[in-house]
C-alpha atoms as a PDB file:
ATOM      1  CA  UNK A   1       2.374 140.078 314.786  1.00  0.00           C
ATOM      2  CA  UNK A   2       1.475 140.746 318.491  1.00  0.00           C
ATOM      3  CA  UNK A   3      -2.335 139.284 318.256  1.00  0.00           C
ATOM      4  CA  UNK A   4      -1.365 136.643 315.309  1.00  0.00           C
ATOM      5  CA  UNK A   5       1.293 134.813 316.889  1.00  0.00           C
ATOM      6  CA  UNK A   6      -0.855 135.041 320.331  1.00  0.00           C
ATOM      7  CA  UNK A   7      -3.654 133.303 318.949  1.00  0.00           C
ATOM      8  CA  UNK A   8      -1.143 130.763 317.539  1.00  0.00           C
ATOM      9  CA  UNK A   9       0.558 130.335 321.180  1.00  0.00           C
ATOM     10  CA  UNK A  10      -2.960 129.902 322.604  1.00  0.00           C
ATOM     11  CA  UNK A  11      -3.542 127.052 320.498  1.00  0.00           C
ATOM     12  CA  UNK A  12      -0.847 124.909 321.139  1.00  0.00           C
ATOM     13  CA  UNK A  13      -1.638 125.998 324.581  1.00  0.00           C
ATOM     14  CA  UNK A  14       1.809 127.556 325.680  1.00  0.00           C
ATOM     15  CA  UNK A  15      -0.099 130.104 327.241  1.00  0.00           C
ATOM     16  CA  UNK A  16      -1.098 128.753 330.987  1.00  0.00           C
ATOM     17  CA  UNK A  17      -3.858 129.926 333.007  1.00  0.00           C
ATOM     18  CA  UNK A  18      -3.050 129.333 337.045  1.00  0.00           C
ATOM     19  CA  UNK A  19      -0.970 130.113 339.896  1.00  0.00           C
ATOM     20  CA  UNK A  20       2.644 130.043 338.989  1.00  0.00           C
ATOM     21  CA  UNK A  21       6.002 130.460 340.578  1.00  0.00           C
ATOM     22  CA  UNK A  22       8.223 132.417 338.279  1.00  0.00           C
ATOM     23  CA  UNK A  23      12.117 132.068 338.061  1.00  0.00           C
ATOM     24  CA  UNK A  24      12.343 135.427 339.919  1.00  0.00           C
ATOM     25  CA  UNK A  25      10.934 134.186 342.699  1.00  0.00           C
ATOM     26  CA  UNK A  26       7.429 135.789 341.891  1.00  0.00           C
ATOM     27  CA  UNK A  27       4.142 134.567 341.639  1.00  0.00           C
ATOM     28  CA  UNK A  28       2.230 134.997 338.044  1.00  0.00           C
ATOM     29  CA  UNK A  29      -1.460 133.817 336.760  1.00  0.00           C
ATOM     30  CA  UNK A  30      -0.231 133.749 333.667  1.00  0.00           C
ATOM     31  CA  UNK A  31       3.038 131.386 332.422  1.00  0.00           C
ATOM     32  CA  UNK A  32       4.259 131.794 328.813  1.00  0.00           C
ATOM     33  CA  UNK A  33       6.192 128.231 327.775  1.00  0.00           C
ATOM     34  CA  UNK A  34       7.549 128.810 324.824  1.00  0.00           C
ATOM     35  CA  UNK A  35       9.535 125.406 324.568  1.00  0.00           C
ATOM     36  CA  UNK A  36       5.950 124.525 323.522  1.00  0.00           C
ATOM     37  CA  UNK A  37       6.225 127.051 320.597  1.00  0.00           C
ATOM     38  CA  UNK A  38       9.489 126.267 319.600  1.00  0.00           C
ATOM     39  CA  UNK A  39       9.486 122.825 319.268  1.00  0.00           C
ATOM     40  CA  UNK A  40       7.623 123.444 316.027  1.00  0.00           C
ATOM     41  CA  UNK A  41       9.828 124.215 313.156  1.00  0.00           C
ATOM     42  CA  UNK A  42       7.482 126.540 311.571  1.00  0.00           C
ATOM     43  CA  UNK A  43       6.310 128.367 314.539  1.00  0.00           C
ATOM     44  CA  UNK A  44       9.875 129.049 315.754  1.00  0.00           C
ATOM     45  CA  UNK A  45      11.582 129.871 311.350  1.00  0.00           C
ATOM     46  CA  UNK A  46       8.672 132.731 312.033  1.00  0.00           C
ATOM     47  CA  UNK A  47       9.575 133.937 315.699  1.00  0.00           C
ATOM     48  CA  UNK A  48      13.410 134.224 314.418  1.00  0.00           C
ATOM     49  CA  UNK A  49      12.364 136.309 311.113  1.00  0.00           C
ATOM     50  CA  UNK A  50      10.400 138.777 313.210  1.00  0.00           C
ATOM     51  CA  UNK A  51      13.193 138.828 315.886  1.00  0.00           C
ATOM     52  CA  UNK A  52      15.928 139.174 312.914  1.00  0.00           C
ATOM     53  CA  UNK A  53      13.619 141.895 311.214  1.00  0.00           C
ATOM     54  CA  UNK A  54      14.351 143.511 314.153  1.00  0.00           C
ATOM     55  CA  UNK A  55      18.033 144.000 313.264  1.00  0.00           C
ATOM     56  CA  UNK A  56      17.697 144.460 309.122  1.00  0.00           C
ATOM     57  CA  UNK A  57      20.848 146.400 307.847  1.00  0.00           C
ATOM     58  CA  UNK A  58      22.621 146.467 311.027  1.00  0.00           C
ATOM     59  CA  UNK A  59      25.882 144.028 311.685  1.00  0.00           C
ATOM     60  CA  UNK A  60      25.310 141.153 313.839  1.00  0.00           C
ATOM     61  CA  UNK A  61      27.842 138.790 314.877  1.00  0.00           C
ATOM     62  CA  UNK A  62      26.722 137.177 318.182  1.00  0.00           C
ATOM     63  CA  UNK A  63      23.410 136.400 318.917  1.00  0.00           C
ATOM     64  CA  UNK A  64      23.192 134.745 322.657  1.00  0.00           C
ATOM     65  CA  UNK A  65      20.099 133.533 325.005  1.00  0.00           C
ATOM     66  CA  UNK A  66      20.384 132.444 328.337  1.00  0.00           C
ATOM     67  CA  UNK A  67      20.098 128.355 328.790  1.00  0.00           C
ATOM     68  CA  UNK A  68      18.029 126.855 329.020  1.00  0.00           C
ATOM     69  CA  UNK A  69      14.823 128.857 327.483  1.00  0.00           C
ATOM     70  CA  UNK A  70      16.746 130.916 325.182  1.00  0.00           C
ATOM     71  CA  UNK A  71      18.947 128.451 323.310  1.00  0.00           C
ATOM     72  CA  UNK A  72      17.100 127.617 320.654  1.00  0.00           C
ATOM     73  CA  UNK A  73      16.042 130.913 320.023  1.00  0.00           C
ATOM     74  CA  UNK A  74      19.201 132.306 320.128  1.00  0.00           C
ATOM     75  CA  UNK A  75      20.177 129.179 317.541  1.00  0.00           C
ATOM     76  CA  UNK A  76      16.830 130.430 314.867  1.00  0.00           C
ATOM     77  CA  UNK A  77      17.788 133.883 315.361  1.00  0.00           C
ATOM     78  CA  UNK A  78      22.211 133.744 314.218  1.00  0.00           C
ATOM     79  CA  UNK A  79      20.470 131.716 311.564  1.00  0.00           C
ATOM     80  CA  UNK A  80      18.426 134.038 309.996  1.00  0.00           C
ATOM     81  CA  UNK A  81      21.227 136.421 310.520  1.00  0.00           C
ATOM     82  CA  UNK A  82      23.878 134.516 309.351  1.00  0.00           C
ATOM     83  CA  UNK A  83      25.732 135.132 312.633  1.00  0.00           C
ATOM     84  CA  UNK A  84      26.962 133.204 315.906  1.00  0.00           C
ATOM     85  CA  UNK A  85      24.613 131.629 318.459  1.00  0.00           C
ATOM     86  CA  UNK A  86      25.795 131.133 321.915  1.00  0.00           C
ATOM     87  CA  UNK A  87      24.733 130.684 325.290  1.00  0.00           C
ATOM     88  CA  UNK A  88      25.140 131.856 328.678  1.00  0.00           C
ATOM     89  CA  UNK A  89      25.351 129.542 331.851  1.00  0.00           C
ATOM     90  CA  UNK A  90      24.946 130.447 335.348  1.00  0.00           C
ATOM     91  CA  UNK A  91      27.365 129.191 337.653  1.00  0.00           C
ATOM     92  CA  UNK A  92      27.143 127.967 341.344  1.00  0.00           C
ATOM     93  CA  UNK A  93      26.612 132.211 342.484  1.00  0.00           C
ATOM     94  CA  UNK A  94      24.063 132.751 340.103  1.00  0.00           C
ATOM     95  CA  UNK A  95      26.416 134.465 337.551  1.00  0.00           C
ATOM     96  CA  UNK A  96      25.982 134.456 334.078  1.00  0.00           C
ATOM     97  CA  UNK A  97      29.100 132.899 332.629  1.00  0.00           C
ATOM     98  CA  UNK A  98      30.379 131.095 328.601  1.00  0.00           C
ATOM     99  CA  UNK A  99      31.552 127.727 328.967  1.00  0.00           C
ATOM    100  CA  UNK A 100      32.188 124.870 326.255  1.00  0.00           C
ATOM    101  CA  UNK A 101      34.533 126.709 324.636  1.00  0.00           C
ATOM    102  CA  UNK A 102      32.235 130.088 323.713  1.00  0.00           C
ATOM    103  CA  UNK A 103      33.760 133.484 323.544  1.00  0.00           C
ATOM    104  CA  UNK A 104      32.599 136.917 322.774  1.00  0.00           C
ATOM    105  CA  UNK A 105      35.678 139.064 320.861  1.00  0.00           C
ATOM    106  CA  UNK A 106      36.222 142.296 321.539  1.00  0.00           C
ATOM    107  CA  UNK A 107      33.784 145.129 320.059  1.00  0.00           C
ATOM    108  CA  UNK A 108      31.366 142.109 318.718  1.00  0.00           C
ATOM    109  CA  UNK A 109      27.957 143.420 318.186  1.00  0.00           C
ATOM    110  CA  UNK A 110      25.681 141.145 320.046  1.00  0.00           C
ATOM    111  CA  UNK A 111      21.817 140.821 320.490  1.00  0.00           C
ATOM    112  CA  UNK A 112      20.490 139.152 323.759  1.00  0.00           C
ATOM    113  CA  UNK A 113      17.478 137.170 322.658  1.00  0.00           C
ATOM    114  CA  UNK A 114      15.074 135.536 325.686  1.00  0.00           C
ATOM    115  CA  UNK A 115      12.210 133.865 325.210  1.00  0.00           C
ATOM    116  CA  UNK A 116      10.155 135.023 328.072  1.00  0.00           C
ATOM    117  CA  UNK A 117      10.794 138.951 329.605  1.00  0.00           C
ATOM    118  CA  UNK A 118       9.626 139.793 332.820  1.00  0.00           C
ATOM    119  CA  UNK A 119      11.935 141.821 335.297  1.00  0.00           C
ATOM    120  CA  UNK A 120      14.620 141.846 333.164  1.00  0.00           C
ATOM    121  CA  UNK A 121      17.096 139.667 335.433  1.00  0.00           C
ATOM    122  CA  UNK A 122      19.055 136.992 333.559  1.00  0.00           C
ATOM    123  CA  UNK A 123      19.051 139.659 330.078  1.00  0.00           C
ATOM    124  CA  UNK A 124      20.432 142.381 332.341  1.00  0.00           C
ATOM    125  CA  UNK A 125      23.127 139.301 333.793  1.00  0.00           C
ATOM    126  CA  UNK A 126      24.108 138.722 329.761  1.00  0.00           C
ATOM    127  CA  UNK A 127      24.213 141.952 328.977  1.00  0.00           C
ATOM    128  CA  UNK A 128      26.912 142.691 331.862  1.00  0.00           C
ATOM    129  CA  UNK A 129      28.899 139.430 330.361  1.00  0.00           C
ATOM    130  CA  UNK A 130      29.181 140.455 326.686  1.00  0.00           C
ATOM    131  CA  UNK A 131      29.868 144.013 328.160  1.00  0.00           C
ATOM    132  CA  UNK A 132      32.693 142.364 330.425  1.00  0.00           C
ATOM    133  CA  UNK A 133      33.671 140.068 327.479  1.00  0.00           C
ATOM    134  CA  UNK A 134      34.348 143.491 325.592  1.00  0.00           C
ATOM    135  CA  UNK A 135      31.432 143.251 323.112  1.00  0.00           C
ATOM    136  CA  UNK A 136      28.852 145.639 322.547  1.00  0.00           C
ATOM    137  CA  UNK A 137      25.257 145.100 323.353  1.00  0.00           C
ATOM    138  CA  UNK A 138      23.284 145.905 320.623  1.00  0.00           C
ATOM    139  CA  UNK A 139      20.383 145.346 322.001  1.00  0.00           C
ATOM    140  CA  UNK A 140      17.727 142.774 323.458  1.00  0.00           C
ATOM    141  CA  UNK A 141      15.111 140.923 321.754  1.00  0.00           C
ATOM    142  CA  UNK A 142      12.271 138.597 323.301  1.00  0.00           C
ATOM    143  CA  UNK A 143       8.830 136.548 322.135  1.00  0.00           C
ATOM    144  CA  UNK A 144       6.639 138.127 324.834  1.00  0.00           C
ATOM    145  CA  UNK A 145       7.011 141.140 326.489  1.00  0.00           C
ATOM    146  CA  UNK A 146       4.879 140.504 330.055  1.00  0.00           C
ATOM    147  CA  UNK A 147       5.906 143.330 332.152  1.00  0.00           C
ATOM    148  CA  UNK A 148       6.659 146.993 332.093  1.00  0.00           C
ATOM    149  CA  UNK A 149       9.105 146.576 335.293  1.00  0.00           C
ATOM    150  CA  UNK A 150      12.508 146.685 333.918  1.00  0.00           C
ATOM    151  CA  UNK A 151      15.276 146.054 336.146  1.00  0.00           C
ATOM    152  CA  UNK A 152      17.761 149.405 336.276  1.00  0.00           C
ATOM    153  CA  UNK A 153      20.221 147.845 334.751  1.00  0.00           C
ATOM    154  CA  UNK A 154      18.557 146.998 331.353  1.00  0.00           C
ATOM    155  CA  UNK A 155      16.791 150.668 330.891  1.00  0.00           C
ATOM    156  CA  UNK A 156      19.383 151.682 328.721  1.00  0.00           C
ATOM    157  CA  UNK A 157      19.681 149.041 326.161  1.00  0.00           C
ATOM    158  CA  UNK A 158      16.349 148.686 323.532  1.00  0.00           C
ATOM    159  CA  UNK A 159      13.991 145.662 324.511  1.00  0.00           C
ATOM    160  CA  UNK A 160      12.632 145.008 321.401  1.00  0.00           C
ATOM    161  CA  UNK A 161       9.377 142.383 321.722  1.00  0.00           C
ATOM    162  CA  UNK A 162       7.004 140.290 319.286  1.00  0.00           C
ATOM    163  CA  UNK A 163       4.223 140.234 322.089  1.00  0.00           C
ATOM    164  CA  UNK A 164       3.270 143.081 324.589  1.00  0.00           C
ATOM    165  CA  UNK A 165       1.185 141.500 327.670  1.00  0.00           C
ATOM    166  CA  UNK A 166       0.208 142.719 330.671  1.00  0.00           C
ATOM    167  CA  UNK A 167       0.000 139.613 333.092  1.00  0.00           C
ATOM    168  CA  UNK A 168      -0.178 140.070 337.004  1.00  0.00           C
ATOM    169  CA  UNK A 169       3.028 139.474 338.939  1.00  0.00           C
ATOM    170  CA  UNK A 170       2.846 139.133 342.844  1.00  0.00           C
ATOM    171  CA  UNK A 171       5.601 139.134 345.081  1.00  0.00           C
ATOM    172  CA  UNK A 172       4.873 135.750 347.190  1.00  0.00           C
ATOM    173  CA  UNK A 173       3.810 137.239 350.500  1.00  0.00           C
ATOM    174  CA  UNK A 174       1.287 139.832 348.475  1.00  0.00           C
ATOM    175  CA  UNK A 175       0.235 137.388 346.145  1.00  0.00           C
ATOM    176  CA  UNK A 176      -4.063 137.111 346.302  1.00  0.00           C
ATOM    177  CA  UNK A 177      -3.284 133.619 345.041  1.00  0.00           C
ATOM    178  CA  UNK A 178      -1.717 131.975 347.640  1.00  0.00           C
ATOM    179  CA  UNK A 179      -4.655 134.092 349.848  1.00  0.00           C
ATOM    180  CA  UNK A 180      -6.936 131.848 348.128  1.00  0.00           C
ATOM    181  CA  UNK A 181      -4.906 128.616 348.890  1.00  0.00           C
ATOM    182  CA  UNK A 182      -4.774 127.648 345.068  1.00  0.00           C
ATOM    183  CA  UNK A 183      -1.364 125.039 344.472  1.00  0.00           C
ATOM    184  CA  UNK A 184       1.421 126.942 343.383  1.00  0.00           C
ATOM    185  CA  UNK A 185       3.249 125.353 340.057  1.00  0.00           C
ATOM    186  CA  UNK A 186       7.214 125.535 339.270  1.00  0.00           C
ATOM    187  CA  UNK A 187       6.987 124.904 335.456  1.00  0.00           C
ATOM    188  CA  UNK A 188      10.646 126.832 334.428  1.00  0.00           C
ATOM    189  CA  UNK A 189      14.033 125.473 334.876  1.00  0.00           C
ATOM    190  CA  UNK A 190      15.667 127.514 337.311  1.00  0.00           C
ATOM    191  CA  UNK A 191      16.658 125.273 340.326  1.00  0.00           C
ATOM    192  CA  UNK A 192      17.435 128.274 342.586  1.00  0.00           C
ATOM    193  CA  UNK A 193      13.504 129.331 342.703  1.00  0.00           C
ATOM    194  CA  UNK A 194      12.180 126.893 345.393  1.00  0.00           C
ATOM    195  CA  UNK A 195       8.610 126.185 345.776  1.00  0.00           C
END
């Protein structure tokens, strides 16, 4: 699937060449937007069979995504399954929290599905909800893979990805980049990252 669904990113161009500034706080030449790939019905039915495959013959009754990128992924994904989609929030400290009513019951099996995995960060702040929330992480699932730095606190739980890329992440005052003076875009939605 890894090259196929590539390509097929690619050309609805959700794959961006330039100099980015990543929800981390990082710089990238390379942004995945995958609300580009899953605004098309048939593009994302095929992302959430892969990402279900994933789970065949195991018991799934949560599947959760942090807003905003991961909601309607999450959504495809407890379809396929037949489970519950739900999403995480962060609140004014950056936490990852449920609101509207959401709830995770205790020993739940739950799979944290993002659409774009980098460091690590806001998986590894789900992860430590449903954990809190007294479910059981049963693992993570994501559309591209684009880094092997995993943060600590997500090495023990399997990160399970349709796409493996290596794309170049620069911490800003390393990053060749801004050396260059090329303009620095802020395409995600995190309104922490300032640019």
């Amino acid at each position: 699937m890894n090259a196929e669904l590539l390509e097929v990113l690619e050309n609805i161009d959700a794959v961006k060449k330039g100099h980015f500034l990543l929800s981390s706080g990082n710089h990238s030449d390379t942004y995945f937007q995958m609300a580009l790939a899953l605004q098309h019905y048939d593009i994302a039915m095929e992302i959430a069979e892969n990402i279900a495959s994933f789970y065949s013959g195991e018991i799934i009754d949560v599947v959760i995504g942090p807003a905003v990128g991961a909601i309607v992924l999450a959504h495809e994904v407890a379809r396929v399954l037949e489970s519950r989609s739900i999403y995480a929030e962060r609140d004014s400290s950056g936490n990852m929290v449920l609101r509207r009513g959401f709830e995770i019951k205790p020993e739940e099996r739950v799979i944290v599905v993002e659409d774009v995995f980098t460091t690590g960060d806001s998986v590894a702040r789900v992860a430590e909800l449903v954990q809190r929330s007294g479910g059981v992480v049963a693992g993570i699932a994501t559309i591209v893979n684009r880094s092997e730095q995993r943060t600590p606190k997500v090495r023990s739980i399997p990160v399970r990805s349709l796409i493996k890329v290596k794309a170049d992440v620069f911490k800003p005052d390393e990053c060749p980049l801004c050396k260059k003076g090329l303009p620095i875009e802020k395409p995600g939605s995190n309104p922490k990252v300032k640019s």
